[in-house]
C-alpha atoms as a PDB file:
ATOM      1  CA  UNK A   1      -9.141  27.872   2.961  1.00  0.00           C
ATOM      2  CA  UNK A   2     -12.117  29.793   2.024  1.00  0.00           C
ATOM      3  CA  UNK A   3     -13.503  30.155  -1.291  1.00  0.00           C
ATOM      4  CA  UNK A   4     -11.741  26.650  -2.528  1.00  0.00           C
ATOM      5  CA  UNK A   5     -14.514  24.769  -4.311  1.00  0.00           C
ATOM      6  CA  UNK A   6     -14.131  21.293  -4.480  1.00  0.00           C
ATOM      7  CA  UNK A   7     -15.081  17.838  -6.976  1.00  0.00           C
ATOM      8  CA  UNK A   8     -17.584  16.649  -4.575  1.00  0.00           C
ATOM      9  CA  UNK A   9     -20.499  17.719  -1.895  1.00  0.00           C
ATOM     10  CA  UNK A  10     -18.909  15.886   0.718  1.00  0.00           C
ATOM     11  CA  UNK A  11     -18.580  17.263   4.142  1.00  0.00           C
ATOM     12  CA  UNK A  12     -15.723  18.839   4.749  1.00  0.00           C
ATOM     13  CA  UNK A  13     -13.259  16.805   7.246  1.00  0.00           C
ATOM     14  CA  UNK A  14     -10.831  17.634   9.382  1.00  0.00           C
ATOM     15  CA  UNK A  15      -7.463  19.500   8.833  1.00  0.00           C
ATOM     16  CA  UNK A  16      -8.800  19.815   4.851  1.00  0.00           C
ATOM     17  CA  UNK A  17      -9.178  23.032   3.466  1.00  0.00           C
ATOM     18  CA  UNK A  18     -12.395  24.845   3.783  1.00  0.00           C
ATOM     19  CA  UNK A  19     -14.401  25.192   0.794  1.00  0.00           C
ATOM     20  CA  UNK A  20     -16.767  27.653  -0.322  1.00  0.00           C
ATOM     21  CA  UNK A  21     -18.325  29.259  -3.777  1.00  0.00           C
ATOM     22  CA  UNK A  22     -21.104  31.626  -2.420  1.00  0.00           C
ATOM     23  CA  UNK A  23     -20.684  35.006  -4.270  1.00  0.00           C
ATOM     24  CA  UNK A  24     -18.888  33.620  -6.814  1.00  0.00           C
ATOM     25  CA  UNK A  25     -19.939  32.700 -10.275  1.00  0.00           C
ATOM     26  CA  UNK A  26     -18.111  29.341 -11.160  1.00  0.00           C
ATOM     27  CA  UNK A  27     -18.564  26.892 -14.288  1.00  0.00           C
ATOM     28  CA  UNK A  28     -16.516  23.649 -14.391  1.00  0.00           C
ATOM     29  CA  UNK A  29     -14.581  23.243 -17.664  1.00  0.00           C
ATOM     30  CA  UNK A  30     -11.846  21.045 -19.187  1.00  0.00           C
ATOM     31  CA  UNK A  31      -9.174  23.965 -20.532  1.00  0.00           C
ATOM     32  CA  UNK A  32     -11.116  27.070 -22.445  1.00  0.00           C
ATOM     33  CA  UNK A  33     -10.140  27.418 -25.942  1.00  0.00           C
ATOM     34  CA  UNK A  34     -10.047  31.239 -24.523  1.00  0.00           C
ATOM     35  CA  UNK A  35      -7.083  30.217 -22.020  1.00  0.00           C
ATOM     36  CA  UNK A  36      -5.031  28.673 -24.790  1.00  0.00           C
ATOM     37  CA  UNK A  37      -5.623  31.497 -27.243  1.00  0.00           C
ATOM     38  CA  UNK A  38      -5.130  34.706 -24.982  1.00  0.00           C
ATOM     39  CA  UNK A  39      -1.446  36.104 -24.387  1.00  0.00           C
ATOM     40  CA  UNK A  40      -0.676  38.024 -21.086  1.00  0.00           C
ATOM     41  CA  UNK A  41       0.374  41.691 -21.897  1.00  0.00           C
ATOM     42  CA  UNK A  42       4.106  41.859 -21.304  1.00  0.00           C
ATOM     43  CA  UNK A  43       5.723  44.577 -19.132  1.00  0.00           C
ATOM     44  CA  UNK A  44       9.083  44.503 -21.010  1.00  0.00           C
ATOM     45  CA  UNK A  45      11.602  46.844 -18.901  1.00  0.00           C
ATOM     46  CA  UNK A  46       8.832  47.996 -16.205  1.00  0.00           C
ATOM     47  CA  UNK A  47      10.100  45.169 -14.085  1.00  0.00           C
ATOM     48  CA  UNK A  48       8.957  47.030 -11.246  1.00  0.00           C
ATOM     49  CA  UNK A  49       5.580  46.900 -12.704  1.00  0.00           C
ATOM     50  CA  UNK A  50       4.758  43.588 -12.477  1.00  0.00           C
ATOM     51  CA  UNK A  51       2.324  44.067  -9.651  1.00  0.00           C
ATOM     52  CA  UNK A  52       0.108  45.969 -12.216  1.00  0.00           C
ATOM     53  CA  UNK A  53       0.472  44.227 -15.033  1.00  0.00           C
ATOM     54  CA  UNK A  54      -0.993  41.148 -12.730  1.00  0.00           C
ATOM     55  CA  UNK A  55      -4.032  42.740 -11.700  1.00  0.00           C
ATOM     56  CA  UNK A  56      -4.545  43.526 -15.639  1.00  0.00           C
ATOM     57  CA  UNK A  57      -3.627  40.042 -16.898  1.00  0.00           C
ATOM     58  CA  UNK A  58      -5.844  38.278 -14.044  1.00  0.00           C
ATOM     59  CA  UNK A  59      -8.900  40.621 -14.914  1.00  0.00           C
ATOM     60  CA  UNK A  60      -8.377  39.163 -18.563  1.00  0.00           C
ATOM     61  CA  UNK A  61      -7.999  35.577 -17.953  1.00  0.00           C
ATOM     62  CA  UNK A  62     -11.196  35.790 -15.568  1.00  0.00           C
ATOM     63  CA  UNK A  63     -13.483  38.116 -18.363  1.00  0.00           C
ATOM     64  CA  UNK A  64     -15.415  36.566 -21.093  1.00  0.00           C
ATOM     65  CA  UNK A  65     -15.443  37.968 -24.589  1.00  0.00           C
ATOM     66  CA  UNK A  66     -18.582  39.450 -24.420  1.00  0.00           C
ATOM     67  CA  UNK A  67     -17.466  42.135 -21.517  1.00  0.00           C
ATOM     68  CA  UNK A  68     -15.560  44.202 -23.208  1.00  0.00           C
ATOM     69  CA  UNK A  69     -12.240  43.633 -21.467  1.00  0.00           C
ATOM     70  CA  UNK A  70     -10.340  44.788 -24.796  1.00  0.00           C
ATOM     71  CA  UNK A  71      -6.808  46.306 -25.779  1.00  0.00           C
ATOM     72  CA  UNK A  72      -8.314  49.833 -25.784  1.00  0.00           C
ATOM     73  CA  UNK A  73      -9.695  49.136 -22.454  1.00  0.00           C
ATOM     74  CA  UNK A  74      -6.391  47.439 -20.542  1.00  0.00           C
ATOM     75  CA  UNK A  75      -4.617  50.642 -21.775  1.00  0.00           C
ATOM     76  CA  UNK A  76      -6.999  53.009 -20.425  1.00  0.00           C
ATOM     77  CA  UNK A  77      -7.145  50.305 -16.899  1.00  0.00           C
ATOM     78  CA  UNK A  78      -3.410  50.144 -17.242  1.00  0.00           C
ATOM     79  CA  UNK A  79      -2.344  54.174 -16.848  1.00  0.00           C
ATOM     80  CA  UNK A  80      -5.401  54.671 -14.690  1.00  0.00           C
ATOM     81  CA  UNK A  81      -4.149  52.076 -12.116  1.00  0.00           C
ATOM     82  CA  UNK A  82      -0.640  53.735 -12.652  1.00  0.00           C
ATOM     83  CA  UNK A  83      -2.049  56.991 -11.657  1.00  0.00           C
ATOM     84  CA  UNK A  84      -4.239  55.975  -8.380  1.00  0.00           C
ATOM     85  CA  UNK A  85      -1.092  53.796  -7.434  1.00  0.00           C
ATOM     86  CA  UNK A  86       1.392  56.535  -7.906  1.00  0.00           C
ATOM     87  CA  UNK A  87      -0.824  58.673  -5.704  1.00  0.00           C
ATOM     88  CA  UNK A  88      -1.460  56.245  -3.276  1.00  0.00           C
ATOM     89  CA  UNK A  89       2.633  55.036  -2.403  1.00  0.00           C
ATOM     90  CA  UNK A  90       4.712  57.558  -4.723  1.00  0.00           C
ATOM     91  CA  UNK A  91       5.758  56.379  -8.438  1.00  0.00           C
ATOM     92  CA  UNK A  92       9.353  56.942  -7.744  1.00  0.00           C
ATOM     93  CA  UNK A  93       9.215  53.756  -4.516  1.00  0.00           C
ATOM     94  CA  UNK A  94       6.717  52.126  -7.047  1.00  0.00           C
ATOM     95  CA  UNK A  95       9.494  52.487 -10.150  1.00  0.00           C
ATOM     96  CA  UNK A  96      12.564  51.309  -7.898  1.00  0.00           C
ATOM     97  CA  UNK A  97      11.010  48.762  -5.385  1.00  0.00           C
ATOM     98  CA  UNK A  98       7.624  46.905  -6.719  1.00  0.00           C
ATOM     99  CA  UNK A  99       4.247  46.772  -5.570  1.00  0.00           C
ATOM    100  CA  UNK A 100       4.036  45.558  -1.674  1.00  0.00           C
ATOM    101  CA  UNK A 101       1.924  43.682  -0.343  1.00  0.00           C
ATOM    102  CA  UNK A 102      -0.667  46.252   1.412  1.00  0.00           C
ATOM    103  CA  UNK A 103      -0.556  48.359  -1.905  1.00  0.00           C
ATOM    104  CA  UNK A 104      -1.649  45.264  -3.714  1.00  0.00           C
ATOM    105  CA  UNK A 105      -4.799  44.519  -1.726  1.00  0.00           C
ATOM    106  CA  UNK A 106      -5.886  48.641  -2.055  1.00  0.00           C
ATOM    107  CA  UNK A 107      -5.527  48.193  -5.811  1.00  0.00           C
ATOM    108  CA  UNK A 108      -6.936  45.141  -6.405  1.00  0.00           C
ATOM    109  CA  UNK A 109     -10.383  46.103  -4.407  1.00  0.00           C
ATOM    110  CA  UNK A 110     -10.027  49.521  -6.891  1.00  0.00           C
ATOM    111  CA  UNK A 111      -9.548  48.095  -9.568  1.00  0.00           C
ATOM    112  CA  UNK A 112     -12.576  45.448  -8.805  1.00  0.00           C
ATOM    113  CA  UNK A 113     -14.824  48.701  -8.928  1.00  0.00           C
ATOM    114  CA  UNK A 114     -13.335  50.491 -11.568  1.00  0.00           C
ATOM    115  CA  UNK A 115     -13.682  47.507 -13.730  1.00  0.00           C
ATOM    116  CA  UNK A 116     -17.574  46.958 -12.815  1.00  0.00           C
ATOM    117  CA  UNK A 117     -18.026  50.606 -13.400  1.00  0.00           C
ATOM    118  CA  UNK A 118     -16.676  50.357 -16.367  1.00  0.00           C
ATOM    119  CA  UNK A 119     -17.816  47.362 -17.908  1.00  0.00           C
ATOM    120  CA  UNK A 120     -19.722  43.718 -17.634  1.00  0.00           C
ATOM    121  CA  UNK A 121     -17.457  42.250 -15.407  1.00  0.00           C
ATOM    122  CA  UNK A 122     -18.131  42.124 -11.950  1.00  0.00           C
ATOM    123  CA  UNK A 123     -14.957  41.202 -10.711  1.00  0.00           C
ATOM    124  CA  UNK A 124     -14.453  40.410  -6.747  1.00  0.00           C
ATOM    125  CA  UNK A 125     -11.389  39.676  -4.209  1.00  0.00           C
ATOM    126  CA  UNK A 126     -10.115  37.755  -1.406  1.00  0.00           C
ATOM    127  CA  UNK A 127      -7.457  36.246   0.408  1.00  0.00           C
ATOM    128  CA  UNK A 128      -8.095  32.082   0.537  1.00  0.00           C
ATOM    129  CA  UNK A 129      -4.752  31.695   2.613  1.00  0.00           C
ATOM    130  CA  UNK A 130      -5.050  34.353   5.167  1.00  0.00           C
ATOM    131  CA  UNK A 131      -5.670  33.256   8.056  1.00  0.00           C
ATOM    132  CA  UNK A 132      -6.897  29.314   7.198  1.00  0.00           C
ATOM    133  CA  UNK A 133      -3.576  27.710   9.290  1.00  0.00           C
ATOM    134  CA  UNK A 134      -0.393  26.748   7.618  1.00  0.00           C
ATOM    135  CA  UNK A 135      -1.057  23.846   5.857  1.00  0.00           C
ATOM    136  CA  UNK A 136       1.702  21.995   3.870  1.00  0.00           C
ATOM    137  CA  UNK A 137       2.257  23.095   0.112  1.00  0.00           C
ATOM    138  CA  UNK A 138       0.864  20.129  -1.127  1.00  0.00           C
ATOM    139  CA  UNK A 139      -2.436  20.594   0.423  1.00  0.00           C
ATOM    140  CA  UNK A 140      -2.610  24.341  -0.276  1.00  0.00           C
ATOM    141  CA  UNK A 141      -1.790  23.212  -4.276  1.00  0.00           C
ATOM    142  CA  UNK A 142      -4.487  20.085  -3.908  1.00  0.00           C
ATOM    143  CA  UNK A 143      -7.347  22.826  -3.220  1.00  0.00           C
ATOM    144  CA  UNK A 144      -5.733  25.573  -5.790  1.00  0.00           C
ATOM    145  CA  UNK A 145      -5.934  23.004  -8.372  1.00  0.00           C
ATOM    146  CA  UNK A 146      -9.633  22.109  -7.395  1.00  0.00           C
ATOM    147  CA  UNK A 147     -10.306  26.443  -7.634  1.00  0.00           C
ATOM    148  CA  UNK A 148      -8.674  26.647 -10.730  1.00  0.00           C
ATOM    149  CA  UNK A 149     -10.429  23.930 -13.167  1.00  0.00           C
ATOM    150  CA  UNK A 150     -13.584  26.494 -12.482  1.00  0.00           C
ATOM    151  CA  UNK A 151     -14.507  29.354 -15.055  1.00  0.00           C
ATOM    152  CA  UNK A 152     -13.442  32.809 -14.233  1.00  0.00           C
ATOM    153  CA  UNK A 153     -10.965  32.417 -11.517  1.00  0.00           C
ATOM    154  CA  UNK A 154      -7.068  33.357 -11.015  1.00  0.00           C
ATOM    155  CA  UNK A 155      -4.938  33.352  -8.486  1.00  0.00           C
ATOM    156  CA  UNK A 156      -2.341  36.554  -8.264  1.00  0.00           C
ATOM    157  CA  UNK A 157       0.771  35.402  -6.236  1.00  0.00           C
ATOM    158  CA  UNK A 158       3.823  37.386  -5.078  1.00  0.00           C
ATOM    159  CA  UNK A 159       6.569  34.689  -5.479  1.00  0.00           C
ATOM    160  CA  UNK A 160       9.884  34.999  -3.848  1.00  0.00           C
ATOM    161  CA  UNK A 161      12.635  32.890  -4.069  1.00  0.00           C
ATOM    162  CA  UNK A 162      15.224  33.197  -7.501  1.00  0.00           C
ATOM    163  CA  UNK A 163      12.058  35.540  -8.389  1.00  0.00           C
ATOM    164  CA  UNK A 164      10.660  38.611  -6.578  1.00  0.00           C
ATOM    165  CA  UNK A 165       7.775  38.806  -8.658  1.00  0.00           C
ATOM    166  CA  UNK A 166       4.273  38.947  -8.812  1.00  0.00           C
ATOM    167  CA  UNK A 167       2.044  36.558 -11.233  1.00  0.00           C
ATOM    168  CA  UNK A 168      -1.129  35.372 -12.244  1.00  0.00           C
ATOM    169  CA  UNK A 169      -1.668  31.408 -11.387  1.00  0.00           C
ATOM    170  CA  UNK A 170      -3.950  29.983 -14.512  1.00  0.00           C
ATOM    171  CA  UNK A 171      -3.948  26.538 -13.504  1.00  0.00           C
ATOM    172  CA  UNK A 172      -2.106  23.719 -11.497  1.00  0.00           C
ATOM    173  CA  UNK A 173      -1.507  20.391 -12.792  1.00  0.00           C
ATOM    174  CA  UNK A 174      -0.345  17.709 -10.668  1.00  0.00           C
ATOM    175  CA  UNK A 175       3.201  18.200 -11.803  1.00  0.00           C
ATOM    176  CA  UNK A 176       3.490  22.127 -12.236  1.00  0.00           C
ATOM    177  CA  UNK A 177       1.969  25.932 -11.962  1.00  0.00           C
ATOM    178  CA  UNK A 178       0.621  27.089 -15.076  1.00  0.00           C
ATOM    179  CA  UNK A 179       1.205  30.682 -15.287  1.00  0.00           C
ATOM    180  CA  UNK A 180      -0.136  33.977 -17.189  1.00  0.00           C
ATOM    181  CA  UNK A 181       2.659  36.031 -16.598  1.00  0.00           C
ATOM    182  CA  UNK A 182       3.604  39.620 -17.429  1.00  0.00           C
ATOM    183  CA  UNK A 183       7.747  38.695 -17.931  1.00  0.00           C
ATOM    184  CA  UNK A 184       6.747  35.169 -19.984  1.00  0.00           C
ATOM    185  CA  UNK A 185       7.312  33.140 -17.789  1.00  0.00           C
ATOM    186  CA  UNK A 186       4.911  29.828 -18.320  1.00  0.00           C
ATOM    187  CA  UNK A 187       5.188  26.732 -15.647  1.00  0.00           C
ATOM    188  CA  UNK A 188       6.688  26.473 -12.637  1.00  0.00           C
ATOM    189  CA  UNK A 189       7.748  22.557 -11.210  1.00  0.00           C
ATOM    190  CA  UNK A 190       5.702  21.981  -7.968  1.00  0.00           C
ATOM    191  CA  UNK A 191       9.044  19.793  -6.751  1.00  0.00           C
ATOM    192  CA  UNK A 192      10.820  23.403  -6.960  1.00  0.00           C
ATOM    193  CA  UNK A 193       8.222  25.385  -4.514  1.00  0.00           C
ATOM    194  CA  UNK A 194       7.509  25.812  -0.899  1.00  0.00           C
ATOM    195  CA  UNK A 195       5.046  27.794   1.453  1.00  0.00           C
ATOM    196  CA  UNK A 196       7.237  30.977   2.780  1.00  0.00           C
ATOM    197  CA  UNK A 197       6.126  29.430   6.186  1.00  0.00           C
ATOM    198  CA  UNK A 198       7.569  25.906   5.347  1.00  0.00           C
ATOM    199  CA  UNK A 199      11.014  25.073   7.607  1.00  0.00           C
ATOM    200  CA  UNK A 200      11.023  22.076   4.623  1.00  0.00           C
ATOM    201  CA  UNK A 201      12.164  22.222   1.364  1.00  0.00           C
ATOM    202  CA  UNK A 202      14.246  25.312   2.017  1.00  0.00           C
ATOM    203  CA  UNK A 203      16.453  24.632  -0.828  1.00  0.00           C
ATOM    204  CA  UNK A 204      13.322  25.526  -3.186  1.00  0.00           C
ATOM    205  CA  UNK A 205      13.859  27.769  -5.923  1.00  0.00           C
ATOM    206  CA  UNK A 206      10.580  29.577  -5.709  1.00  0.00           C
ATOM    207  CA  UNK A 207       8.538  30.427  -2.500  1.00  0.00           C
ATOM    208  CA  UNK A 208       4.733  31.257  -2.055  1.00  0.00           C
ATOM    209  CA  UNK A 209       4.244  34.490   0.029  1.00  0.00           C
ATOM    210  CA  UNK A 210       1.066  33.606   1.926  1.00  0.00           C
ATOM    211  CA  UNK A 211      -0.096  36.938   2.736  1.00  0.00           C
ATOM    212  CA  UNK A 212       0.556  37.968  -1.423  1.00  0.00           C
ATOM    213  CA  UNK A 213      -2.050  35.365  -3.072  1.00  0.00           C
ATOM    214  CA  UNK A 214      -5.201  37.003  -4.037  1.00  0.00           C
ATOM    215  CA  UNK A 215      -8.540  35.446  -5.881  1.00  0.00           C
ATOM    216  CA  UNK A 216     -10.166  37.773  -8.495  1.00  0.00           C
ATOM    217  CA  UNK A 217     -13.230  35.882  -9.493  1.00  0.00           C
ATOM    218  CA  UNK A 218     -16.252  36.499 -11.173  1.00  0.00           C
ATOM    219  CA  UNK A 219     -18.996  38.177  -9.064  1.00  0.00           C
ATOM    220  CA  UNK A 220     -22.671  35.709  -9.036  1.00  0.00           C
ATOM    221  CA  UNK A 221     -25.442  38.048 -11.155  1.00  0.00           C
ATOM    222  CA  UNK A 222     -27.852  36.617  -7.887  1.00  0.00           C
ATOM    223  CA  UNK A 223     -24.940  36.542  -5.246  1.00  0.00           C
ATOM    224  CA  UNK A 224     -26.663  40.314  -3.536  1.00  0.00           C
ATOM    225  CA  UNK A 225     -29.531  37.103  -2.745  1.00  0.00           C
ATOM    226  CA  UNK A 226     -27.746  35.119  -0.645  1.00  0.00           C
END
């Protein structure tokens, strides 16, 4: 899995998740008091909406205070993602069926530039389980966990199961998914999740779409060195 930073500088081994930080500017941390103080914006009836209201929620969690990621500015990110999305797939599929999965990737890399246009943030994205083998939930959690006790990273996740929805991942404990979510939603029991590739656990109430998780992270000031 690329992009999964780990506790140690040990060599990677075999059948363990990849990990990698270049480009990305991470700080270790015990729990921000910003992460316990900051509320997700809710989408209230726009259930369809969610998709949106990720990208804006993750782009929060990941900003500090000092880039000007305010209310004024998530309104003005808000209706301008609404507009490039409603030209991109049509807002009446977008009102009655969601954000898919392609559409999600094309906004996500426009809103990455329309934030750093915009503002201090210098937000980047990727896809850490495209493509890195199907590895059991546990493990794919294990280096998600290890991702998310660093500064100005989230993880947005489609999640299917009792929920067709897409989220923002804050952190994982070794019990639950912490989430920033748009429809208040907070924690999620790892015993209750699966990989949608996983033939185990099929009775789980809520499944990871692989394809669906995206990392917005915080761009490195020297990463155009590297």
């Amino acid at each position: 899995m690329t992009n999964m930073p780990t506790k140690s500088s040990n060599s990677e081994k075999p059948g363990v998740l990849p990990s990698t930080t270049q480009g990305f500017h991470l700080n270790k941390h015990p729990a921000s008091v910003k992460q316990f103080t900051l509320r997700p914006h809710q989408q209230g009836a726009f259930d369809s909406l969610c998709g949106l209201y990720s990208i804006i929620n993750a782009t929060r969690l990941i900003a500090s205070p000092s880039e000007g990621i305010g209310k004024d500015f998530c309104e003005d990110f808000f209706y301008a993602l609404l507009r490039y999305a409603s030209r991109r797939f049509g807002l009446k599929p977008l009102s009655h069926h969601g954000t898919p999965q392609w559409l999600m990737g094309v906004l996500l890399r426009w809103s990455c530039a329309y934030v750093a246009k915009r503002s201090s943030l210098k937000p980047v994205v990727t896809q850490p389980l495209v493509g890195k083998g199907r590895f059991p939930f546990d493990t794919v959690m294990n280096a998600t966990r290890g991702l998310l006790s660093y500064q100005g990273c989230a993880l947005i996740a489609e999640l299917g199961g009792v929920h067709s929805h897409w989220t923002v991942i804050r952190s994982v404990s070794y019990a639950q998914v912490h989430l920033f979510d748009s429809d208040g939603l907070k924690v999620l029991n790892l015993s209750d999740m699966r990989m949608d590739y996983e033939k185990t656990r099929l009775r789980s109430r809520h499944v990871l779409v692989t394809r669906s998780t995206f990392m917005l992270a915080r761009e490195r000031a020297d990463s155009s060195a590297d």
